[in-house]
PDB file of N, CA and C in Angstrom:
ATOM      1  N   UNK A   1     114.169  76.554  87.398  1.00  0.00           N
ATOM      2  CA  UNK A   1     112.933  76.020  87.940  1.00  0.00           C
ATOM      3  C   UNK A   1     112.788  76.350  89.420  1.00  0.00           C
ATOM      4  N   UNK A   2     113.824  76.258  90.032  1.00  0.00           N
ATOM      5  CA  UNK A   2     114.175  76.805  91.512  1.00  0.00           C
ATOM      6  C   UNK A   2     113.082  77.771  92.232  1.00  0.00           C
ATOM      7  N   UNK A   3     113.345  79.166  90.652  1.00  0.00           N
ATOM      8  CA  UNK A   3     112.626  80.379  91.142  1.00  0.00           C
ATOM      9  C   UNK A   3     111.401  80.258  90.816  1.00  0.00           C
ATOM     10  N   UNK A   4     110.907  79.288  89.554  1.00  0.00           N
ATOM     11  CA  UNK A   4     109.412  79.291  89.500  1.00  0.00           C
ATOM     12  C   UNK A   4     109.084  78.430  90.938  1.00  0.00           C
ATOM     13  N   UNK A   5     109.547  77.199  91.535  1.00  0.00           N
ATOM     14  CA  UNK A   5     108.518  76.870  92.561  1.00  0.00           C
ATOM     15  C   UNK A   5     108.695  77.667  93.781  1.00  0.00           C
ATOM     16  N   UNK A   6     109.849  78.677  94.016  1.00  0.00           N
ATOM     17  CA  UNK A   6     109.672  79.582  95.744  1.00  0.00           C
ATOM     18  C   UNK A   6     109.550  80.864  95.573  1.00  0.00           C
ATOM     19  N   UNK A   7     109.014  80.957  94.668  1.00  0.00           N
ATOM     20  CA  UNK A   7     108.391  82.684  94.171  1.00  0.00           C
ATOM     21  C   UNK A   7     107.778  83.099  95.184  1.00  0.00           C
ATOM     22  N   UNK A   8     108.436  84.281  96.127  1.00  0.00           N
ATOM     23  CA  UNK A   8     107.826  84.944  96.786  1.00  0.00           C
ATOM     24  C   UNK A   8     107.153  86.481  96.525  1.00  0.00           C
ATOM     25  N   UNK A   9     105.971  86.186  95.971  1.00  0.00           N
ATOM     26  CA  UNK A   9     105.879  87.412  94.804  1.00  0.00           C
ATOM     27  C   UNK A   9     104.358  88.178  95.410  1.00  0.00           C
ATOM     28  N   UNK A  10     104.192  89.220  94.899  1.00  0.00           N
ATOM     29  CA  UNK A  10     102.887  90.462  95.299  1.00  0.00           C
ATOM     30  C   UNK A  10     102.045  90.580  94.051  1.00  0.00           C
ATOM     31  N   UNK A  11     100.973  90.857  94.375  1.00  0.00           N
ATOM     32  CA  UNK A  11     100.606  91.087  93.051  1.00  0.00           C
ATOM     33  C   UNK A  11     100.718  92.272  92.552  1.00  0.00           C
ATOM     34  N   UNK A  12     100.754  92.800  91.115  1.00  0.00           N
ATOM     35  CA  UNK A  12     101.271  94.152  90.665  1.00  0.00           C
ATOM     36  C   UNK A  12     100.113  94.246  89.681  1.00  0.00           C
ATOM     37  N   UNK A  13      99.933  95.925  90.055  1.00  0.00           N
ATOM     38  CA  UNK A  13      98.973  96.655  89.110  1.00  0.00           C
ATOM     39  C   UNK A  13      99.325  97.092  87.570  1.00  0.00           C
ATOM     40  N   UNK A  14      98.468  96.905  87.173  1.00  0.00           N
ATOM     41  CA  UNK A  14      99.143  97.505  85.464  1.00  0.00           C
ATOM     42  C   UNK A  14      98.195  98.772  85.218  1.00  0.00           C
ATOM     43  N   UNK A  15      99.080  99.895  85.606  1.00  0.00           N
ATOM     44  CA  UNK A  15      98.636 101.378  85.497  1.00  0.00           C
ATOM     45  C   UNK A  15      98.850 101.729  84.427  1.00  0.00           C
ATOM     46  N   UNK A  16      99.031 100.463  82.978  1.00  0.00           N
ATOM     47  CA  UNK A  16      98.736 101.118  82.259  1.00  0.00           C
ATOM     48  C   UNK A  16      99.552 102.512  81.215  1.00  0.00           C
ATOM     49  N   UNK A  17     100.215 103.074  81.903  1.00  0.00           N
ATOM     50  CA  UNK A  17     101.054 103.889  81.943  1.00  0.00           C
ATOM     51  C   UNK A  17     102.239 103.626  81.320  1.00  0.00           C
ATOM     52  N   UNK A  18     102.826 104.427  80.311  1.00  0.00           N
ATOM     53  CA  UNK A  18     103.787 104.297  79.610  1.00  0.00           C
ATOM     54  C   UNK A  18     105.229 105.220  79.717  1.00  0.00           C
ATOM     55  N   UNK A  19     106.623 105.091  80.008  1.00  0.00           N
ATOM     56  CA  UNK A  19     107.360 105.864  80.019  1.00  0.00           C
ATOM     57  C   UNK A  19     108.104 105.771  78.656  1.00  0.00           C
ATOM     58  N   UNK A  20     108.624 106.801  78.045  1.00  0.00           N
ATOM     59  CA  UNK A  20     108.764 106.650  76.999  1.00  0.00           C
ATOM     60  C   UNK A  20     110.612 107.409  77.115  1.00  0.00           C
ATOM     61  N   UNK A  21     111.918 106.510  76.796  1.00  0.00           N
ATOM     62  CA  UNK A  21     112.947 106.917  76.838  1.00  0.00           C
ATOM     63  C   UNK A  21     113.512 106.460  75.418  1.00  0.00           C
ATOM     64  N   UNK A  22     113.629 107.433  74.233  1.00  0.00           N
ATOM     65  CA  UNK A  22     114.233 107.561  73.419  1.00  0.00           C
ATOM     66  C   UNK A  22     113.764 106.541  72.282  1.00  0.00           C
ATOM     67  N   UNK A  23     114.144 105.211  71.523  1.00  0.00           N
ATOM     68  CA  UNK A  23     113.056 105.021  71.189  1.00  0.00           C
ATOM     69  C   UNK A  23     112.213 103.711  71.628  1.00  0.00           C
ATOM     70  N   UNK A  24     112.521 103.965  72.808  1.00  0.00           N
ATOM     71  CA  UNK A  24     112.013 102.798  74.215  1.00  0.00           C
ATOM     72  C   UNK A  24     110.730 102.794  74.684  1.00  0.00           C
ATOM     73  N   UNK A  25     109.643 102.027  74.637  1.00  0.00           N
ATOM     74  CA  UNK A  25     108.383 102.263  75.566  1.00  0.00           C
ATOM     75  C   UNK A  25     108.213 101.857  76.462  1.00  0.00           C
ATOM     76  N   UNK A  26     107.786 101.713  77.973  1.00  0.00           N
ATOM     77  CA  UNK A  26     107.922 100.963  79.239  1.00  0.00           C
ATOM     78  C   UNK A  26     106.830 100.762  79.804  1.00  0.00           C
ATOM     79  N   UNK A  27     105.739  99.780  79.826  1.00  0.00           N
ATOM     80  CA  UNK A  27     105.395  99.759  80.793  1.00  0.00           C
ATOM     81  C   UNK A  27     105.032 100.139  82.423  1.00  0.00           C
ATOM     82  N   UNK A  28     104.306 100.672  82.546  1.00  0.00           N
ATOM     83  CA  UNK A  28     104.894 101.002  84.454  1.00  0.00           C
ATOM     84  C   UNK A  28     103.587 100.011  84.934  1.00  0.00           C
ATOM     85  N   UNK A  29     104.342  98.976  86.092  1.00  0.00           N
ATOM     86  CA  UNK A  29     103.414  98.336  87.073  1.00  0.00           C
ATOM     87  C   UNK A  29     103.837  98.676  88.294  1.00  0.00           C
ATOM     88  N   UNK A  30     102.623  98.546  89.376  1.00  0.00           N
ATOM     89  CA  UNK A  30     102.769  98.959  90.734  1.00  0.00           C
ATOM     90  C   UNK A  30     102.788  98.147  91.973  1.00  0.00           C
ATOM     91  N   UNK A  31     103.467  98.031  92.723  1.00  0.00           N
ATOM     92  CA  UNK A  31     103.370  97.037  93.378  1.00  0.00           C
ATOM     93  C   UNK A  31     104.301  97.758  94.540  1.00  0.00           C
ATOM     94  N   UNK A  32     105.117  96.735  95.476  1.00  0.00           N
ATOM     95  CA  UNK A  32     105.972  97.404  96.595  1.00  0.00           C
ATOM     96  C   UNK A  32     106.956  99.230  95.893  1.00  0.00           C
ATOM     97  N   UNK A  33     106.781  98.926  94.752  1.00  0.00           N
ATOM     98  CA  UNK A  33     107.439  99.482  93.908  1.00  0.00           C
ATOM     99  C   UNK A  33     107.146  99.974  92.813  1.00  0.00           C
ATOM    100  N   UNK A  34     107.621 100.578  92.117  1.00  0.00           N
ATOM    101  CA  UNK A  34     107.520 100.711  90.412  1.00  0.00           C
ATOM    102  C   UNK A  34     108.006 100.149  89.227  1.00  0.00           C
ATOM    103  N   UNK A  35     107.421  98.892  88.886  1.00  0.00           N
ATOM    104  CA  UNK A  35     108.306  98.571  87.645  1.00  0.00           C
ATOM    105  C   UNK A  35     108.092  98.416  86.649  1.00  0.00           C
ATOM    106  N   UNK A  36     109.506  98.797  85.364  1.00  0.00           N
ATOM    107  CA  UNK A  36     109.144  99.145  84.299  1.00  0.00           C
ATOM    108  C   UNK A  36     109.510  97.833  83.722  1.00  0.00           C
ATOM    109  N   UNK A  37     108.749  97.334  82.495  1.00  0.00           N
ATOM    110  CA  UNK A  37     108.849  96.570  81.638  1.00  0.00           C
ATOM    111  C   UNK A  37     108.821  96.677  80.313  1.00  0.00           C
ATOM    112  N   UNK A  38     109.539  96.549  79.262  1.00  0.00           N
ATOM    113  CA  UNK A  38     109.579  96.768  78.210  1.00  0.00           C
ATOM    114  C   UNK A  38     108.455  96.459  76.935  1.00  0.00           C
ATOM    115  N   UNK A  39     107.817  97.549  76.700  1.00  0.00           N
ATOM    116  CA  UNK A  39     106.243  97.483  76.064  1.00  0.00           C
ATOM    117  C   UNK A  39     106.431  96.443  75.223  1.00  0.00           C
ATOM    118  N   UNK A  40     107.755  95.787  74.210  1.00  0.00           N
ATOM    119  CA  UNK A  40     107.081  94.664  73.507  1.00  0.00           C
ATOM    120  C   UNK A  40     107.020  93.365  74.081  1.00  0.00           C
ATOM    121  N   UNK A  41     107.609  92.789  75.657  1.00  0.00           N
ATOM    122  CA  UNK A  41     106.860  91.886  76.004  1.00  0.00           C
ATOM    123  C   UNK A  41     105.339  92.077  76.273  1.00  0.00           C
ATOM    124  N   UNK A  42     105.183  93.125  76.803  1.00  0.00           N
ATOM    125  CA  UNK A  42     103.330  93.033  77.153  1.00  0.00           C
ATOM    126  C   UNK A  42     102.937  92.746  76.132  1.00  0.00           C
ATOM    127  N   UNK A  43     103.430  93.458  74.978  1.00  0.00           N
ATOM    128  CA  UNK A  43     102.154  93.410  73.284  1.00  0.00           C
ATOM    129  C   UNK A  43     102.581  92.190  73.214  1.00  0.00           C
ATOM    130  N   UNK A  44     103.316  90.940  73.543  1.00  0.00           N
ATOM    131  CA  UNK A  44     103.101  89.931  73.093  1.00  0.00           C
ATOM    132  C   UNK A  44     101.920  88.905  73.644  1.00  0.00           C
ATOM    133  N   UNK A  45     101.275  89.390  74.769  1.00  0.00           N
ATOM    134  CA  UNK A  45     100.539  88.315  75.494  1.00  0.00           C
ATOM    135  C   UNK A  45      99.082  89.392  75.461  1.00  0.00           C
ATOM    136  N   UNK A  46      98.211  88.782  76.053  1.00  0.00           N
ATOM    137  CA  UNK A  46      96.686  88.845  76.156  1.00  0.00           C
ATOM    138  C   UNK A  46      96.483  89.525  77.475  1.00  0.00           C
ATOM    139  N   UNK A  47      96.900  91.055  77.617  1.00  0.00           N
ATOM    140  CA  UNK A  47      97.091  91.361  78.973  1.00  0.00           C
ATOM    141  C   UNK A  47      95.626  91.809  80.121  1.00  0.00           C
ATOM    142  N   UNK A  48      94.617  91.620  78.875  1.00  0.00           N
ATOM    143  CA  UNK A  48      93.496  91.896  80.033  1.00  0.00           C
ATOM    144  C   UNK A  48      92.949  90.371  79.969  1.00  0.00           C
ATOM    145  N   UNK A  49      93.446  89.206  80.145  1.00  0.00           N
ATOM    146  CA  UNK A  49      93.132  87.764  80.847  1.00  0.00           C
ATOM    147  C   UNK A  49      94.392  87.461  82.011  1.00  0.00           C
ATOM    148  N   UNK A  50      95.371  88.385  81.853  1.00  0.00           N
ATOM    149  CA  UNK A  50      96.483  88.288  83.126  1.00  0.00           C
ATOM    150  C   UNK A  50      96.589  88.695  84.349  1.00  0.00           C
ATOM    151  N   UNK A  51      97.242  87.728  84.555  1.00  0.00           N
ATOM    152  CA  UNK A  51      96.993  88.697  86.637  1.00  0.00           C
ATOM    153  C   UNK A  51      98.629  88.655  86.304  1.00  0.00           C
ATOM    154  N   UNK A  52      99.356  89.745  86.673  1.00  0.00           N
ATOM    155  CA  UNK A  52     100.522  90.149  87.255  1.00  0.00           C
ATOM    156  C   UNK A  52     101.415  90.119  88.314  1.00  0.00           C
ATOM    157  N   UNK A  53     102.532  89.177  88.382  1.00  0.00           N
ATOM    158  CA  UNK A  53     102.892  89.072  90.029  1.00  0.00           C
ATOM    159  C   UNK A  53     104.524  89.605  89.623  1.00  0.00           C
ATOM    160  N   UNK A  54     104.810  90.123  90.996  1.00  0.00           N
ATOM    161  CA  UNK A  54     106.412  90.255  90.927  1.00  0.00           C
ATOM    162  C   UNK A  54     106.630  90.881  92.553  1.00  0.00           C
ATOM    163  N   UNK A  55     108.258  90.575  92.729  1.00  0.00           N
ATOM    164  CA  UNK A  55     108.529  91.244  94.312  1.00  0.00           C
ATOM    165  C   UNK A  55     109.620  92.501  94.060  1.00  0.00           C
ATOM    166  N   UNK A  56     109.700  93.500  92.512  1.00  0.00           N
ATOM    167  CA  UNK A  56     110.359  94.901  93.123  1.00  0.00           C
ATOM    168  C   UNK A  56     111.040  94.612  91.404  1.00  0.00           C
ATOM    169  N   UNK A  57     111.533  95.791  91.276  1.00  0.00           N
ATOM    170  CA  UNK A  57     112.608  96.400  90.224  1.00  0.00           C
ATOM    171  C   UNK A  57     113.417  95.155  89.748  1.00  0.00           C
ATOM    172  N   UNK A  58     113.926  94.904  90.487  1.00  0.00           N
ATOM    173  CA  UNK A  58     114.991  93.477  90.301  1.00  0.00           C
ATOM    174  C   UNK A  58     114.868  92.162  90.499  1.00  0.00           C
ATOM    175  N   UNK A  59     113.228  92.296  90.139  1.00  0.00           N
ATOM    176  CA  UNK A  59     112.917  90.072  89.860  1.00  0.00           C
ATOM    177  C   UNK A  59     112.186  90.392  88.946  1.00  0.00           C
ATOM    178  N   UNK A  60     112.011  88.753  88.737  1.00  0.00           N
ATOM    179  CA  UNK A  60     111.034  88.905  87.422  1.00  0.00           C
ATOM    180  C   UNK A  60     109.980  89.183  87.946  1.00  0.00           C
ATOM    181  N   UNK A  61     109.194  89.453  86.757  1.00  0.00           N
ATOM    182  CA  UNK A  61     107.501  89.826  86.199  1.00  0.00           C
ATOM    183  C   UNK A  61     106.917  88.508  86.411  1.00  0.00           C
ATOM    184  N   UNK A  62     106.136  87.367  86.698  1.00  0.00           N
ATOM    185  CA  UNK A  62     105.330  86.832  86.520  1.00  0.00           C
ATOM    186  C   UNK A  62     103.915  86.791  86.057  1.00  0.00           C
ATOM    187  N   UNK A  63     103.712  86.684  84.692  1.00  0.00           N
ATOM    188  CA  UNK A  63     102.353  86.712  83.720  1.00  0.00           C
ATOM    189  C   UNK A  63     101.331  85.452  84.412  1.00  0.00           C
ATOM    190  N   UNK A  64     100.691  85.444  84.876  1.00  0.00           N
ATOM    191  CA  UNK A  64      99.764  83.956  85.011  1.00  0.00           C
ATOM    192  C   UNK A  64      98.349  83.919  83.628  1.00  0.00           C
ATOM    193  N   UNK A  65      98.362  83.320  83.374  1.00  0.00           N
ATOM    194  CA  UNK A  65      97.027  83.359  82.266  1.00  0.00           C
ATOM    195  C   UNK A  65      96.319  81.648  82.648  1.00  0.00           C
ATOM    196  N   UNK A  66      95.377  81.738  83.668  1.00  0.00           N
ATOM    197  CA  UNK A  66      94.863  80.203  83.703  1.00  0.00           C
ATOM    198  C   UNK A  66      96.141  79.591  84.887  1.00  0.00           C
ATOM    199  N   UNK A  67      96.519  77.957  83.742  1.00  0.00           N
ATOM    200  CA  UNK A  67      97.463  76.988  84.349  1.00  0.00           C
ATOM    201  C   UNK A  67      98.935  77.686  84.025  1.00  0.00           C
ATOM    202  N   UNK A  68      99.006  77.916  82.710  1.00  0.00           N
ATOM    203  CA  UNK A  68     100.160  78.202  81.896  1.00  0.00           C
ATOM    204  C   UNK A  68     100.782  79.781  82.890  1.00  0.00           C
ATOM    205  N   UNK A  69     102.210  79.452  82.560  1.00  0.00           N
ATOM    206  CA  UNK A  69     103.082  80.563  83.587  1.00  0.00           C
ATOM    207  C   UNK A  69     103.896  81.568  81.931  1.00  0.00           C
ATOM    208  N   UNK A  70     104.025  82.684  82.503  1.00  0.00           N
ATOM    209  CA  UNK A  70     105.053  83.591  81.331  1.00  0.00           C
ATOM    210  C   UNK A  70     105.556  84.680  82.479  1.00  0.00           C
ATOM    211  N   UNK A  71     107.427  84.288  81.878  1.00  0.00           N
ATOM    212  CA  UNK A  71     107.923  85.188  82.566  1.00  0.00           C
ATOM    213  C   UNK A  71     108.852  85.864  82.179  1.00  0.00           C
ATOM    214  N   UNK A  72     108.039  87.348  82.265  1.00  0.00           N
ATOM    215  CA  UNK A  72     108.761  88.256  81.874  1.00  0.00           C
ATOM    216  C   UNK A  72     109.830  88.876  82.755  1.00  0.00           C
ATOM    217  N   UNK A  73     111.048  89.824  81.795  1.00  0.00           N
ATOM    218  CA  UNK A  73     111.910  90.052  82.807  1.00  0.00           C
ATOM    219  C   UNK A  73     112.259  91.583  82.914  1.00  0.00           C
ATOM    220  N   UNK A  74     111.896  92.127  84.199  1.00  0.00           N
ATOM    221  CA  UNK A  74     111.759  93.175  84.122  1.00  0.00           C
ATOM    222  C   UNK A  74     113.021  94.155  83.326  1.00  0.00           C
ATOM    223  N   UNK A  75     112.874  95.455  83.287  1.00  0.00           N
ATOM    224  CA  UNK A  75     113.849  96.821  82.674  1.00  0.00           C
ATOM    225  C   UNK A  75     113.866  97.324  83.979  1.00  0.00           C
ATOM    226  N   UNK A  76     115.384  97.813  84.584  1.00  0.00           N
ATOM    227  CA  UNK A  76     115.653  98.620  85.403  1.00  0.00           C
ATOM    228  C   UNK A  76     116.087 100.206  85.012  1.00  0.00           C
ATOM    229  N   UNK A  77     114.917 100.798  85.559  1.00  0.00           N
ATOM    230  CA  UNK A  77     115.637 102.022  85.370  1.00  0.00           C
ATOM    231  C   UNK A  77     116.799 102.907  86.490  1.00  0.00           C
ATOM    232  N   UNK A  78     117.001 103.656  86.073  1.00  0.00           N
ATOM    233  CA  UNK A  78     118.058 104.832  86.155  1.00  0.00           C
ATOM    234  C   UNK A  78     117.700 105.191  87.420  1.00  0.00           C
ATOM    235  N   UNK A  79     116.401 105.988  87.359  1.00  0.00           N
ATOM    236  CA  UNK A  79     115.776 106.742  88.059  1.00  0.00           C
ATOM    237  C   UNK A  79     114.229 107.066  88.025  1.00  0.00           C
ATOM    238  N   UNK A  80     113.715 106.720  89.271  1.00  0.00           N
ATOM    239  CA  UNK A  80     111.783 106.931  89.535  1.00  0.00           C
ATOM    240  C   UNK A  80     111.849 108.188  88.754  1.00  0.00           C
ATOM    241  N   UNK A  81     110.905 108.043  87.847  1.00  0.00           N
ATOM    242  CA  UNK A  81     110.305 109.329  87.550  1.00  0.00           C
ATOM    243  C   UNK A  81     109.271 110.531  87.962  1.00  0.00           C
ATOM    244  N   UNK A  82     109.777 111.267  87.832  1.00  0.00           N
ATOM    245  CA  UNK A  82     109.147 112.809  89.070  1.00  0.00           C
ATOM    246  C   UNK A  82     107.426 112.854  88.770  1.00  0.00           C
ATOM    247  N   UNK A  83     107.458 111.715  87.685  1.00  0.00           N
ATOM    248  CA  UNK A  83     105.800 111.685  87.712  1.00  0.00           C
ATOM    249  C   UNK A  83     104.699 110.820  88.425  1.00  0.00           C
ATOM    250  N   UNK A  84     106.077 109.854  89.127  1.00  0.00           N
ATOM    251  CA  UNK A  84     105.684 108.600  89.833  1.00  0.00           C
ATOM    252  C   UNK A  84     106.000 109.083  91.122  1.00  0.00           C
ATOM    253  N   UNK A  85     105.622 110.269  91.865  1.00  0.00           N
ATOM    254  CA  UNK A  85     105.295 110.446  93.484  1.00  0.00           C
ATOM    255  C   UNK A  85     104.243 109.608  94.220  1.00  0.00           C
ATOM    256  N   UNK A  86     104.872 109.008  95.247  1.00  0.00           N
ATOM    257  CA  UNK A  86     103.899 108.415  96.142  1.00  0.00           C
ATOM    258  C   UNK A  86     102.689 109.361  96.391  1.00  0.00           C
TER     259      UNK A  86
END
């Protein structure tokens, strides 16, 4: 509960964008950073009523929908992909 009330978090874009490693699908959101999330949490929620928060690769995802909170936890990858240039 700690981290839900001192969430120091950004909001993150959902580009939508899919990386696809073996038989893995990922998410990519944008924010200070790039992060990937594992496509079957998104397919579980209602993602065009969500706003997206998180602070980088290594915290959680925060889903907001309304009052109600969902938190997802991000996938770290390996390595930025050469398709994700600033």
């Amino acid at each position: 509960m700690d981290l839900l009330e001192k969430k120091e978090v950004g909001s993150l874009e959902n580009t939508k964008l899919i990386y696809m490693q073996g038989k893995n699908n990922y998410r990519i959101f944008k924010g200070k950073e790039y992060v990937y999330i594992n496509s079957k949490y998104i397919e579980m929620i209602d993602e065009d009523n969500v706003k997206f928060e998180g602070n980088g690769a290594l915290y959680p995802i925060f889903a907001t929908y309304q009052d109600d909170l969902i938190l997802i936890m991000p996938f770290r990858m390996g390595d930025n992909s050469e398709y994700l240039k600033a």
